[in-house]
Structure formats: C-alpha cells, structure tokens
N, C-alpha and C. Protein backbone atom coordinates (compact mmCIF):
# COMPACT_ATOMS: atom_id res chain seq x y z
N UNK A 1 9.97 -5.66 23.06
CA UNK A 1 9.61 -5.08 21.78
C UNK A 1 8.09 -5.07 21.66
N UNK A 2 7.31 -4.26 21.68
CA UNK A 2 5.86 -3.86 21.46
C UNK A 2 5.99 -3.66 19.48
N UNK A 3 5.11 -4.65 19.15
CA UNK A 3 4.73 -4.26 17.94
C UNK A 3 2.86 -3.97 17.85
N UNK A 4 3.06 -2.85 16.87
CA UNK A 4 1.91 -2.76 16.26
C UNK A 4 1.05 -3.07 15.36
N UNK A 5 0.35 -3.79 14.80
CA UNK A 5 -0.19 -4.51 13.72
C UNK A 5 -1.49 -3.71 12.63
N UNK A 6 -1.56 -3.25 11.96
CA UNK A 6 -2.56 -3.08 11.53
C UNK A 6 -2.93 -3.46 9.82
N UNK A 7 -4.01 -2.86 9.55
CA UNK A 7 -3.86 -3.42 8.14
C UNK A 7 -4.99 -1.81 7.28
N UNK A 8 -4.29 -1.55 6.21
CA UNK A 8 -5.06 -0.43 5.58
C UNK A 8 -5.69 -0.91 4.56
N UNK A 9 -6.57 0.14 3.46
CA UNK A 9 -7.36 -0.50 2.53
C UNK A 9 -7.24 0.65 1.44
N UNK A 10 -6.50 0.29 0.53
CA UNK A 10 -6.36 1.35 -0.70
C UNK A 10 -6.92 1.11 -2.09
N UNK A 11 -7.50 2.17 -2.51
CA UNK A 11 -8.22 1.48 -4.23
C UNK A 11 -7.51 1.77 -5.26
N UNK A 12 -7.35 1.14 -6.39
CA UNK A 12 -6.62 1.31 -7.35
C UNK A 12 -6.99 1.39 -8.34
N UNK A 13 -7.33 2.21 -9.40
CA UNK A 13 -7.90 2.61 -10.33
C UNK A 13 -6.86 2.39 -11.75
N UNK A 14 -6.99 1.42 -12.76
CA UNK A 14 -6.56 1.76 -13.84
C UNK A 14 -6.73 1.79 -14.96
N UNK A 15 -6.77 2.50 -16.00
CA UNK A 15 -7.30 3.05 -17.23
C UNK A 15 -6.75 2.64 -17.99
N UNK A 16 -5.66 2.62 -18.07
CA UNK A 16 -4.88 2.02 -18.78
C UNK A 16 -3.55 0.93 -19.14
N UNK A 17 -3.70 -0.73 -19.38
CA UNK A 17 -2.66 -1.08 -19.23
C UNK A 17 -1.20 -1.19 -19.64
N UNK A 18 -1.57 -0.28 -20.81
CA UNK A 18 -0.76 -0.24 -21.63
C UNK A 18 0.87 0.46 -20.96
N UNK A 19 0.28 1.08 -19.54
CA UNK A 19 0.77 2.37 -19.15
C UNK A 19 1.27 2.48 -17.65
N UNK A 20 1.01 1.15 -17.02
CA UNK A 20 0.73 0.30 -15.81
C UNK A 20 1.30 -0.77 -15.67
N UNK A 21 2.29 -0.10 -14.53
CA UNK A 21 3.17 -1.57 -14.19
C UNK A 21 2.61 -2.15 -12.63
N UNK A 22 1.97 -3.15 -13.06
CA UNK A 22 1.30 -3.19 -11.48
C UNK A 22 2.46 -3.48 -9.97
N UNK A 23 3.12 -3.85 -10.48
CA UNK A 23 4.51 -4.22 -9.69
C UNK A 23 4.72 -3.59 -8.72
N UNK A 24 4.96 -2.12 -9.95
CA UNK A 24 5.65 -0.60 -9.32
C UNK A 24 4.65 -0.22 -8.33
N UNK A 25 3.44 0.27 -8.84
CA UNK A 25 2.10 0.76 -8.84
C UNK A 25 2.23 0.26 -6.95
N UNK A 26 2.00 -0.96 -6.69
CA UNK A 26 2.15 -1.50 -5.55
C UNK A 26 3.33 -0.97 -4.89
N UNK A 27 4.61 -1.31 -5.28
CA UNK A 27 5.55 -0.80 -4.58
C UNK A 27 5.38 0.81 -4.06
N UNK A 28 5.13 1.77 -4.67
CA UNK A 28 4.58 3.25 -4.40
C UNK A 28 3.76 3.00 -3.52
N UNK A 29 2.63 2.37 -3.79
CA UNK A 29 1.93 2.18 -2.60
C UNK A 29 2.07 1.85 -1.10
N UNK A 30 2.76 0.86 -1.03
CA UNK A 30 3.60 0.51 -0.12
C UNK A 30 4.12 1.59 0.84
N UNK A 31 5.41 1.99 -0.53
CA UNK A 31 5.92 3.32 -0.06
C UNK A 31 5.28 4.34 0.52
N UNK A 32 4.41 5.07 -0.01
CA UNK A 32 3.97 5.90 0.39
C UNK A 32 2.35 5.55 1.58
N UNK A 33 2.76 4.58 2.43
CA UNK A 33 1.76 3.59 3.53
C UNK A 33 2.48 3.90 4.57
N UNK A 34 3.80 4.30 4.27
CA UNK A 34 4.93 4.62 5.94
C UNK A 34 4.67 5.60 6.75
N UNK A 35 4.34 5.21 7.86
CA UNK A 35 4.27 6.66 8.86
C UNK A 35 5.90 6.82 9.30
N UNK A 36 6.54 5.78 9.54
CA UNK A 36 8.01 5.64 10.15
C UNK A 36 8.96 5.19 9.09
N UNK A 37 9.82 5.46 9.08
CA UNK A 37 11.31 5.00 8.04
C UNK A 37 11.04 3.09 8.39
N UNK A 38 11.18 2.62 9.84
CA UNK A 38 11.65 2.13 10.17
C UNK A 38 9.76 0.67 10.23
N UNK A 39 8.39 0.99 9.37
CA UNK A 39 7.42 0.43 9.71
C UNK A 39 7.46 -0.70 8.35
N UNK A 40 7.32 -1.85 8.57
CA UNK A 40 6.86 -2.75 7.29
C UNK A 40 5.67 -2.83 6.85
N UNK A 41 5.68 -2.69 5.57
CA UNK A 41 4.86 -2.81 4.89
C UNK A 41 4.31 -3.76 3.78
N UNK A 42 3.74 -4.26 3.78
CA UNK A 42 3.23 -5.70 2.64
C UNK A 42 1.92 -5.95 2.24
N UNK A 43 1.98 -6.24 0.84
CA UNK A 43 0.46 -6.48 0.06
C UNK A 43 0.42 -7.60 1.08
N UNK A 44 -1.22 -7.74 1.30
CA UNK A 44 -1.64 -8.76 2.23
C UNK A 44 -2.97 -9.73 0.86
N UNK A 45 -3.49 -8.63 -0.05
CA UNK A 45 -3.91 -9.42 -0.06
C UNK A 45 -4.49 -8.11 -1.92
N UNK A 46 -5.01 -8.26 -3.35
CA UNK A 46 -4.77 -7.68 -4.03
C UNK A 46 -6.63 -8.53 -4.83
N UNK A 47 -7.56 -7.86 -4.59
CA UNK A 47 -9.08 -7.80 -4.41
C UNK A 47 -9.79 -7.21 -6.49
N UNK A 48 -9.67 -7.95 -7.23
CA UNK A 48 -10.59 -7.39 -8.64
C UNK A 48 -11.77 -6.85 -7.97
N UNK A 49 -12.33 -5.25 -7.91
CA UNK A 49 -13.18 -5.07 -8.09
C UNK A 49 -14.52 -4.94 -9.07
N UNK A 50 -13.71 -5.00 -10.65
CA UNK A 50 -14.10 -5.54 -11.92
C UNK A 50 -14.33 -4.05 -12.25
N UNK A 51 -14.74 -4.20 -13.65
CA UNK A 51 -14.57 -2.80 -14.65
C UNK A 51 -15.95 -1.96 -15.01
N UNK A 52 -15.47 -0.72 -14.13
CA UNK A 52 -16.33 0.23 -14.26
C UNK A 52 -15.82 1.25 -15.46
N UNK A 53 -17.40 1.65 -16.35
CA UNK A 53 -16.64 2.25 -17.53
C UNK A 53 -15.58 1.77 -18.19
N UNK A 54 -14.31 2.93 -18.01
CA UNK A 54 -13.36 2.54 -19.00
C UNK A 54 -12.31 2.17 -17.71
N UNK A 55 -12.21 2.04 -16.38
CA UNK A 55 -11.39 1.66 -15.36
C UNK A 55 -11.56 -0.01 -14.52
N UNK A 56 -10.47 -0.71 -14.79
CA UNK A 56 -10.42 -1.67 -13.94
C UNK A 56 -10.24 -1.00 -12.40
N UNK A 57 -10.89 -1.62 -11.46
CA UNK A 57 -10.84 -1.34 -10.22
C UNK A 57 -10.26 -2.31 -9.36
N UNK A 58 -9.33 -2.23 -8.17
CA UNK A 58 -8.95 -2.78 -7.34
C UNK A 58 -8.70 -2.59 -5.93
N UNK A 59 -9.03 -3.26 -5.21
CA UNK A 59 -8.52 -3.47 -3.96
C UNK A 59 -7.42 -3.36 -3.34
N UNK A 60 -6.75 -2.79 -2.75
CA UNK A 60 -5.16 -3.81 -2.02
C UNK A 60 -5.57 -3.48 -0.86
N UNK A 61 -4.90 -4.52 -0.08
CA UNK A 61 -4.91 -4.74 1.36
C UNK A 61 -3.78 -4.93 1.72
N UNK A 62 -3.67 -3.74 2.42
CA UNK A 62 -1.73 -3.83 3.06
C UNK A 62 -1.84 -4.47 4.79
N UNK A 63 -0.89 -4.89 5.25
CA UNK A 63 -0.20 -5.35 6.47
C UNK A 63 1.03 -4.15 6.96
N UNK A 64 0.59 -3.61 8.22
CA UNK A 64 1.60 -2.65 8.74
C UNK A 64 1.72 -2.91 9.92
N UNK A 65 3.29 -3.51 10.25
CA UNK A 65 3.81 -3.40 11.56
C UNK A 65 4.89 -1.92 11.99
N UNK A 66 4.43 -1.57 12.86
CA UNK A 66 5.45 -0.87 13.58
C UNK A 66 6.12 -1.80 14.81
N UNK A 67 7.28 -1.43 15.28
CA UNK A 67 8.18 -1.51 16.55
C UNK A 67 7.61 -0.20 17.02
N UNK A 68 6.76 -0.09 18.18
CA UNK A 68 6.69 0.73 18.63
C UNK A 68 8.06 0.77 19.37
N UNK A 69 8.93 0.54 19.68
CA UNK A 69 10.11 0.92 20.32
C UNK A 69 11.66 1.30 19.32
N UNK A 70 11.25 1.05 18.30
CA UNK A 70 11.90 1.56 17.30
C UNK A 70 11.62 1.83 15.84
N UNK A 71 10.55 3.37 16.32
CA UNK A 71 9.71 3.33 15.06
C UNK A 71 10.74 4.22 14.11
N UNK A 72 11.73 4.86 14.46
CA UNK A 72 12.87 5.62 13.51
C UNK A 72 11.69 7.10 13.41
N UNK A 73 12.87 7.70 12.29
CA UNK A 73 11.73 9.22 11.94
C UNK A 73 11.04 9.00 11.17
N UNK A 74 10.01 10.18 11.40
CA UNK A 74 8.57 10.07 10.20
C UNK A 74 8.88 10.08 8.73
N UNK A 75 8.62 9.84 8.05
CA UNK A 75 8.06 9.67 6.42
C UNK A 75 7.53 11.39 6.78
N UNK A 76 8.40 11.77 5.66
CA UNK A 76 7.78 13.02 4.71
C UNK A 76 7.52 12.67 2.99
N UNK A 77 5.89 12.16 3.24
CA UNK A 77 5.78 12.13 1.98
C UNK A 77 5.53 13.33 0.42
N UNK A 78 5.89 14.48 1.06
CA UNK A 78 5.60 15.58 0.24
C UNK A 78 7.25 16.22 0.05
C-alpha cells in the first residue's frame, strides 16, 4: 500500500456569526479538499488570523492521505 501524505492551506473568512456554523463550514471544506472518493481528509490544525474590518479571518490546515493504490474515482466538485 503506497500512501500519500500531504497537507493544504485554506482561508476562512467570516462576517458573520450569527450565520456560521463553524462545524459545517469545516466539514464542506473538507469535502470539497477530495481529489478521490476514496482520500482522507482532516482539520490538522484551525489558525485565528484576527479581525480585519468587519471579517474574522482564519486559517485551516488540512491533512490528506491518499492510497495511491486505491484512490477510487475522482470528486466532481461542480
């Protein structure tokens, strides 16, 4: 089994909390981080960039393994 390891870096912008489930917000994220059906994905690590204007800013840092030997089909995220 060859795995692949990497790690991405996404910003998160929010305006409003009233309106913001950070939970979800992450989970989408996540979601939409898949190149393969079959790749894991996990907050590694969730960074305050502090408040610009009227937006809290954030960090996330995801963890992505593939099986390169059983990466399944691609993610159509559109």
């Amino acid at each position: 089994m060859k795995i692949k390891k990497s790690q991405k870096f996404v910003q998160l912008d929010v305006r409003n909390w009233d309106n913001t489930e950070l939970v979800e917000s992450l989970s989408e994220i996540c979601g939409t981080s898949k190149e393969y059906e079959n790749d894991e994905v996990e907050v590694h690590q969730v960074v305050d960039l502090g408040k610009l204007k009227n937006e809290w800013r954030y960090l996330i840092i995801l963890n992505i393994s593939q099986d390169l030997d059983n990466l399944g089909a691609p993610v159509d995220h559109y």
